[in-house]
Protein backbone atom coordinates (compact mmCIF):
# COMPACT_ATOMS: atom_id res chain seq x y z
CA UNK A 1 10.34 118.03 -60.11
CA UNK A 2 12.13 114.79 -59.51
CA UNK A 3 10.49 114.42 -55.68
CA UNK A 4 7.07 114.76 -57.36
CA UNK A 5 8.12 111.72 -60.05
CA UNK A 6 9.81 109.68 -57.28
CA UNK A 7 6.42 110.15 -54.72
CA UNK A 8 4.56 109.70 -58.13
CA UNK A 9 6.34 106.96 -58.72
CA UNK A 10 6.12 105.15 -54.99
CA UNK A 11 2.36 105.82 -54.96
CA UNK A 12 1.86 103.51 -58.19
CA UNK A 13 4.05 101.10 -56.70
CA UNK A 14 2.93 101.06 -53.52
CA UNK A 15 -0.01 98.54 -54.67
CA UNK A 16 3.22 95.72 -56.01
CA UNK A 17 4.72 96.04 -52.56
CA UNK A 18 1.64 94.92 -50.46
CA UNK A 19 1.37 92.47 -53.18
CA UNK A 20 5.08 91.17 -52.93
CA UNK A 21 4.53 89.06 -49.84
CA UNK A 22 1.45 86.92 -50.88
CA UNK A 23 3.12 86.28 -54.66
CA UNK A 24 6.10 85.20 -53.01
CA UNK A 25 4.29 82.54 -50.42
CA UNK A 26 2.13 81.69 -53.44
CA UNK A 27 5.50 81.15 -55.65
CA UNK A 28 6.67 78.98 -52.47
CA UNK A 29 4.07 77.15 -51.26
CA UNK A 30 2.06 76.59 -54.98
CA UNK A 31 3.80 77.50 -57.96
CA UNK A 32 6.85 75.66 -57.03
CA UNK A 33 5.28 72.19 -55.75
CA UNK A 34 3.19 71.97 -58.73
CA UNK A 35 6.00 72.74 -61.49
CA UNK A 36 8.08 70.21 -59.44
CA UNK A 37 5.51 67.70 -59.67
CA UNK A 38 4.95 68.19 -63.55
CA UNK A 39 8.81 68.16 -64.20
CA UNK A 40 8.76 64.63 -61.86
CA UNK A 41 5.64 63.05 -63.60
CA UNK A 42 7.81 63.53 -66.96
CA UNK A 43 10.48 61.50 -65.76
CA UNK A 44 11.60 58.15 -64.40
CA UNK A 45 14.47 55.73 -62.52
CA UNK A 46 16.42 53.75 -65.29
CA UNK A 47 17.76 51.05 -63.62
CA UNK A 48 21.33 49.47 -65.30
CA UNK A 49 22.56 46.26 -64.27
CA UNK A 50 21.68 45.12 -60.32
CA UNK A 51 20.72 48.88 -59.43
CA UNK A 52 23.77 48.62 -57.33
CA UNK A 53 26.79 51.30 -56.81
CA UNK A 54 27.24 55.19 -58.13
CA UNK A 55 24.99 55.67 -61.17
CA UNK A 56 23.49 52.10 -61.03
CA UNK A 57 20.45 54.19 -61.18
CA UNK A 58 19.51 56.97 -63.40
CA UNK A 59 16.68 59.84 -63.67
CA UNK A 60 15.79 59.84 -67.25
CA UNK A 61 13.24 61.84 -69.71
CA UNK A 62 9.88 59.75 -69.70
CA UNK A 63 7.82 61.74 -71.78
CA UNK A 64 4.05 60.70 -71.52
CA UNK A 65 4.89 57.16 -70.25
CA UNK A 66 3.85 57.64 -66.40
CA UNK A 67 0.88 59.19 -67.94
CA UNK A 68 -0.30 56.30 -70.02
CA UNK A 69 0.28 54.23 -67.07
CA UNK A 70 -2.26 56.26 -64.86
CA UNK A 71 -5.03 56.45 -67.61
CA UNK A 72 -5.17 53.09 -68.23
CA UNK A 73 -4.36 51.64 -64.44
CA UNK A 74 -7.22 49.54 -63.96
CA UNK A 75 -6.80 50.20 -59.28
CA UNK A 76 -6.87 53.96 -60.15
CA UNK A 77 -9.68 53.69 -61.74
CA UNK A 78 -11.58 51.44 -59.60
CA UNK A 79 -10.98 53.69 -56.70
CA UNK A 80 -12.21 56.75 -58.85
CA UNK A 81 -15.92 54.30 -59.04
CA UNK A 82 -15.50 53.93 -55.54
CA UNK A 83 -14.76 57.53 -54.98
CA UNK A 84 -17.97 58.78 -56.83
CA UNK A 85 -20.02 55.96 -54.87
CA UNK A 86 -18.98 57.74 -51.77
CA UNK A 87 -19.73 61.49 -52.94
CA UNK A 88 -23.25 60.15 -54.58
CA UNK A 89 -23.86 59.20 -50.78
CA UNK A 90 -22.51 62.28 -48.84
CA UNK A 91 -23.06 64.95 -51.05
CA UNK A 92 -26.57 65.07 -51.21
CA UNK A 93 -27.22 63.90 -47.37
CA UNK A 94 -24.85 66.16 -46.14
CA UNK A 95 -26.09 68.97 -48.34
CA UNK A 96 -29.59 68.57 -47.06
CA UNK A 97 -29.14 68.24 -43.84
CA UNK A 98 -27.11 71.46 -43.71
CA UNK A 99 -30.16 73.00 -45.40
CA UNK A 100 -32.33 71.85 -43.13
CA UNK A 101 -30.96 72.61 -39.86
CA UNK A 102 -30.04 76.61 -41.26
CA UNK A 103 -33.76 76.44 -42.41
CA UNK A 104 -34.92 75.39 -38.95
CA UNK A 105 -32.64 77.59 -36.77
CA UNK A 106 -34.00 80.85 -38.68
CA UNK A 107 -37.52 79.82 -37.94
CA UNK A 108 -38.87 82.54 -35.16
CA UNK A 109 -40.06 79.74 -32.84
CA UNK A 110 -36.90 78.09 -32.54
CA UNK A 111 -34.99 78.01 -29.21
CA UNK A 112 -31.58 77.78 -27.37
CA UNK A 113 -30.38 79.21 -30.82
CA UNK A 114 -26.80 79.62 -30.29
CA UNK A 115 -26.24 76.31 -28.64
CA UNK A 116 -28.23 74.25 -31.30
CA UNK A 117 -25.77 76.40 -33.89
CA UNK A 118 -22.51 75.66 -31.84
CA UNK A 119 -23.91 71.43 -31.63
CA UNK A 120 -24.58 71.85 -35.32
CA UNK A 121 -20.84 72.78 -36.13
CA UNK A 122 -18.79 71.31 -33.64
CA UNK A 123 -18.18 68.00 -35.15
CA UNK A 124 -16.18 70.41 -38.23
CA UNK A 125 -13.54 71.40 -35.52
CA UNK A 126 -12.98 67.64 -34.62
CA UNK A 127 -10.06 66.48 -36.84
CA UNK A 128 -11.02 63.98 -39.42
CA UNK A 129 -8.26 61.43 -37.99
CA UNK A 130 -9.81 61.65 -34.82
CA UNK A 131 -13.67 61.55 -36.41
CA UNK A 132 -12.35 58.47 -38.08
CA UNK A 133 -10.96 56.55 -34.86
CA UNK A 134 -13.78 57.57 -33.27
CA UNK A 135 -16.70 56.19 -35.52
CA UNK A 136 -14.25 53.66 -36.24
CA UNK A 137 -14.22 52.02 -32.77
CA UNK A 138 -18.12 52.69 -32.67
CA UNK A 139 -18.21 49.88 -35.76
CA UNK A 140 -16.04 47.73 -34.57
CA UNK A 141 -18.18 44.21 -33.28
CA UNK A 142 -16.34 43.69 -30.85
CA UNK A 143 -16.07 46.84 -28.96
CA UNK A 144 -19.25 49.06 -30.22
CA UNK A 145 -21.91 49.73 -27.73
CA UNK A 146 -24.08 49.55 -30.82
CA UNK A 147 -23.44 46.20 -31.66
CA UNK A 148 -23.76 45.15 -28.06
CA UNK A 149 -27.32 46.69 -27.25
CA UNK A 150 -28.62 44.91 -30.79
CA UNK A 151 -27.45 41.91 -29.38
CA UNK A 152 -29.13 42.04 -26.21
CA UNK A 153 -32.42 42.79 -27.86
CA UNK A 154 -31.82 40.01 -30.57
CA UNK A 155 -31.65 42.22 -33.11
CA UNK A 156 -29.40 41.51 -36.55
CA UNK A 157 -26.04 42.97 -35.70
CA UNK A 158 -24.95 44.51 -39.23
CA UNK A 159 -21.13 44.49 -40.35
CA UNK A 160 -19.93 47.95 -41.40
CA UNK A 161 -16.77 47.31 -42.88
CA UNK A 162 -18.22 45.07 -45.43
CA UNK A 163 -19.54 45.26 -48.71
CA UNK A 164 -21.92 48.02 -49.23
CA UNK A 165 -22.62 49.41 -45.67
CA UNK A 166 -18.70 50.13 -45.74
CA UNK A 167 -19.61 53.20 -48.06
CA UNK A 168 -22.36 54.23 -45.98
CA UNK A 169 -20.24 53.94 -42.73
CA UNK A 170 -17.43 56.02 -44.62
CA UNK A 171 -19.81 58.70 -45.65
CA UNK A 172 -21.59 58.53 -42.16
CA UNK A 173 -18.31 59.76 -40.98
CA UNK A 174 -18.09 63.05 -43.69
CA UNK A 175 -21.88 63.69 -43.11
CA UNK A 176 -21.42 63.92 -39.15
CA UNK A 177 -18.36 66.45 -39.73
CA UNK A 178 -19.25 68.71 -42.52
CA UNK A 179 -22.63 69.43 -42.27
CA UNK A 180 -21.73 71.84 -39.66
CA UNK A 181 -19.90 74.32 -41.71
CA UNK A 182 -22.25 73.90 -44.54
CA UNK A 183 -24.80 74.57 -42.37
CA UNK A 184 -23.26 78.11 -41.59
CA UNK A 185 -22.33 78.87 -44.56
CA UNK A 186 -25.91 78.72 -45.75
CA UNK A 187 -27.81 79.90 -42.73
CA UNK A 188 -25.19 83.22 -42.72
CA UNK A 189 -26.69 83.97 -45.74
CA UNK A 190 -29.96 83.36 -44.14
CA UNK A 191 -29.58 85.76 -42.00
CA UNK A 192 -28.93 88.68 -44.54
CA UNK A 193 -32.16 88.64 -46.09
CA UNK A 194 -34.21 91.54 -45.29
CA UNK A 195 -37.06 91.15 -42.50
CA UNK A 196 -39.26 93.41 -44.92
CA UNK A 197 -39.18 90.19 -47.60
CA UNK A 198 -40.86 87.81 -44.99
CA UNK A 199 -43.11 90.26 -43.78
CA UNK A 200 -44.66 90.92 -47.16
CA UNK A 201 -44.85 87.20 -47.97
CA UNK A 202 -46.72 86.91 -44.43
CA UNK A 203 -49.37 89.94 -45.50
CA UNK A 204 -49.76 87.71 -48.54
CA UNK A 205 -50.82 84.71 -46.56
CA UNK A 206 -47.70 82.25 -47.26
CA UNK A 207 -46.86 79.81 -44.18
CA UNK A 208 -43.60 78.83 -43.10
CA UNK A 209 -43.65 76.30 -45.34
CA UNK A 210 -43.65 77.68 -48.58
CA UNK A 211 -41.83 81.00 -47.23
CA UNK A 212 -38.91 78.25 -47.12
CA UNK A 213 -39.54 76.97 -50.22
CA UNK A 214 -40.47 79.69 -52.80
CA UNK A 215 -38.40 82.76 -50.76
CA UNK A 216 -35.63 81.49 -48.35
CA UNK A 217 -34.05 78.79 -50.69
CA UNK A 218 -33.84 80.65 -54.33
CA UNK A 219 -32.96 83.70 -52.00
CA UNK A 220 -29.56 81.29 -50.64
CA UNK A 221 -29.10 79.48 -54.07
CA UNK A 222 -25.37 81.13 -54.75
CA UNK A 223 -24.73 79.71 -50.43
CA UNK A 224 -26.05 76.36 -52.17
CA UNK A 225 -23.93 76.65 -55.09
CA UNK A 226 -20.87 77.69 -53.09
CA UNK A 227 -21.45 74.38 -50.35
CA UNK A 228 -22.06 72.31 -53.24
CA UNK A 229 -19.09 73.17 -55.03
CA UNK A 230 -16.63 72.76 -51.39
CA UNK A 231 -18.39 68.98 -50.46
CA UNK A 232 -17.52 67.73 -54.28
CA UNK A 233 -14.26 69.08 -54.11
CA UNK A 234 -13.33 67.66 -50.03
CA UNK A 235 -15.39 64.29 -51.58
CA UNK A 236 -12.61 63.72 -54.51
CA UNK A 237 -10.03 63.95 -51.97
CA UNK A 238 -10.87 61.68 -49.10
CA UNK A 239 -7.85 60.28 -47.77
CA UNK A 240 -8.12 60.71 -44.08
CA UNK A 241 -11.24 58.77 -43.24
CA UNK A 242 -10.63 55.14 -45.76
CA UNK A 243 -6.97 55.39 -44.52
CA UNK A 244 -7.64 55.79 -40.86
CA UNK A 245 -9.99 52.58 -40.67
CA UNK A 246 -8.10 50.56 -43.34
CA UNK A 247 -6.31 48.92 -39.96
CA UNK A 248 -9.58 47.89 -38.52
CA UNK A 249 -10.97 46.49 -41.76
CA UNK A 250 -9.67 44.01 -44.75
CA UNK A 251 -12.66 45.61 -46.66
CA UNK A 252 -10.52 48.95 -47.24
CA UNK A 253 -7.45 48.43 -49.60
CA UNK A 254 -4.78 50.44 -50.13
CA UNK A 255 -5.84 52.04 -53.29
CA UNK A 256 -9.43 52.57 -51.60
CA UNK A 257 -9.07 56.01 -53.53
CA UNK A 258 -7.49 57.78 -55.87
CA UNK A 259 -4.96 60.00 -53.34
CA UNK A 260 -4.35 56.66 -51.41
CA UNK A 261 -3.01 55.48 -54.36
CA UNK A 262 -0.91 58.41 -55.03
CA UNK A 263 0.05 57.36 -51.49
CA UNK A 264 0.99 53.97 -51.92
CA UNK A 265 3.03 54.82 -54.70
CA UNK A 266 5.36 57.59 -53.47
CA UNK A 267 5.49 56.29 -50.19
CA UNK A 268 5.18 52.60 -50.03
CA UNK A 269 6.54 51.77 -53.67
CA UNK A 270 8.87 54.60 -53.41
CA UNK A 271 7.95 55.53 -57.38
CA UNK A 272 7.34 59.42 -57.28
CA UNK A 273 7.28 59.87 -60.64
CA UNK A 274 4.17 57.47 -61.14
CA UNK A 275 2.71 59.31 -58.05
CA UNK A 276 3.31 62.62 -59.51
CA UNK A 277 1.29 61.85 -62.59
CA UNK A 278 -1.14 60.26 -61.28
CA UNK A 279 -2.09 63.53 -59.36
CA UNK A 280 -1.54 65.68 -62.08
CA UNK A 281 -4.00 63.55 -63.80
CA UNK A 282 -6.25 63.92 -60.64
CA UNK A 283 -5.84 67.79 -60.40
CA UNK A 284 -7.20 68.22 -64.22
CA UNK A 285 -10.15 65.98 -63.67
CA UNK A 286 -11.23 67.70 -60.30
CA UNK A 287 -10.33 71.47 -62.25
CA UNK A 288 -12.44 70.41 -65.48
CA UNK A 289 -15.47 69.02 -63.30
CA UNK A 290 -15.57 71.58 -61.39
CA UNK A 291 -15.45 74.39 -64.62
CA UNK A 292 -17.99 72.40 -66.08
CA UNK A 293 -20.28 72.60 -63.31
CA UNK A 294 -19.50 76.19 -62.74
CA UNK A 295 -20.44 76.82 -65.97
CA UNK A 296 -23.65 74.87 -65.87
CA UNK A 297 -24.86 76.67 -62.62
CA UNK A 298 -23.64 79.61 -64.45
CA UNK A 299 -25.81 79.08 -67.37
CA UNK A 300 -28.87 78.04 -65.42
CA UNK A 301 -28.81 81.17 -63.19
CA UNK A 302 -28.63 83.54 -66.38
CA UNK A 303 -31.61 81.58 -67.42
CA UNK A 304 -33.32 82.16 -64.03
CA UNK A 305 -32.77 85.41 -64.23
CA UNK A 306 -33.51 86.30 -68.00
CA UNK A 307 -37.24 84.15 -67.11
């Protein structure tokens, strides 16, 4: 009797064991930077006298104070205009693109299929540091073979780190190295569509063209939804690329965006505690944009599917 209630017993908690290991890296590696971030966005240095000598300075309770600061930091929220400048560039480009090329390589006429897919998606296993030297050099006056062939033809030799064709330069760089794994993403689910729903749509008379528009794309909406959801996301956290150039470039200051902020002010001003609310403050704008988007595509697609 009590070898049937102990196997009893290890069969229900056999589930909790296999379990164990991911809680505890998620404990580790998640729960425990973001409750030390909250606890260090509620507090802040107290400095007495010179800020000289043992207890000169002192980690006091803050309350909301770093908080108040971030809200109504006038650089923070500058970058965050900049920020959605950028995303209302590469989102949509580098949305349609992706949709494009999937679209194209599942047409039956297409050819060299696998090595148009691998072109398609190797710029994604480029790093973005190296993306960003790379394009970066390519824009520089001075040493771009760009610049150079415009000026032999007598062409007008435009400046990319200035003004308005610095967003377009920054989002040039995200377009060329995501729309690869968007691109796969959708055309994967391209692929699982059953032949039998082209071939009836062919019987009916329907030619590529509108077999892409009225089958394949409502038939990939969630792969849309899903890419859509990933490029908004990587767009209100780009660091890599602004930081990267900001050596080659005046245009690009050091609160270009939102995280380089956060990374001016931990690392450069040495003020954690304004860092750590500021991202706090970042992490519940991205979380309640992106439930109230998945809640709108939720709501549409019930509608869709009610009609």
């Amino acid at each position: 009797m009590t070898s049937t209630v102990r196997k009893s017993y290890g069969v229900k908690a056999a589930p909790y064991g296999f379990l164990l290991p991911a809680a505890v890296l998620f404990a580790v590696f998640f729960a425990l930077p973001i409750g030390y971030a909250l606890w260090l966005s509620l507090h802040k240095v107290e400095v007495k006298g010179l800020g000289l000598g043992k207890g000169a300075r002192e980690e006091v309770w803050a309350g909301l104070e770093n908080y108040t600061a971030a809200l109504t930091d006038a650089e923070l929220g500058h970058g965050a205009l900049r920020v959605l400048g950028y995303g209302a560039i590469v989102v949509p480009v580098m949305l349609g693109l992706a949709l494009l090329f999937a679209l194209l390589l599942d047409t039956e006429r297409v050819r060299a299929r696998p090595f148009s897919r691998l072109a398609i998606f190797l710029p994604y296993a480029i790093p973005g540091v190296v993306a960003a030297l790379l394009w970066g050099f390519l824009y520089l006056p001075d040493v771009s073979p760009f610049h150079y062939t415009l000026g032999k033809l007598g062409l007008p030799r435009p400046d990319l780190f200035d003004g308005g064709p610095l967003f377009a330069a920054l989002a040039n760089i995200a377009v060329w190295g995501g729309t690869g794994f968007n691109m796969i993403v959708i055309y994967t689910a391209l692929r699982s569509v059953p032949a039998e729903v082209y071939e009836a749509a062919k019987l009916d008379g329907a030619s590529p063209v509108q077999i892409a528009l009225r089958i394949k794309i409502p038939m990939v909406a969630p792969s849309l939804v899903l890419t859509f959801f990933f490029s908004v996301i990587a767009t209100l956290q780009v660091f890599s690329e602004p930081t990267t150039l900001k050596p080659l470039t005046n245009g690009i200051s050091t609160t270009w965006s939102p995280l380089m902020k956060v990374y001016n002010d931990a690392f450069v001003n040495g003020n954690v505690y304004a860092a750590s609310a500021t991202t706090v403050v970042l992490a519940a704008a991205t979380f309640a944009l992106s439930f109230g988007l998945l809640r709108a595509s939720g709501s549409r697609t019930k509608k869709g599917g009610a009609r």
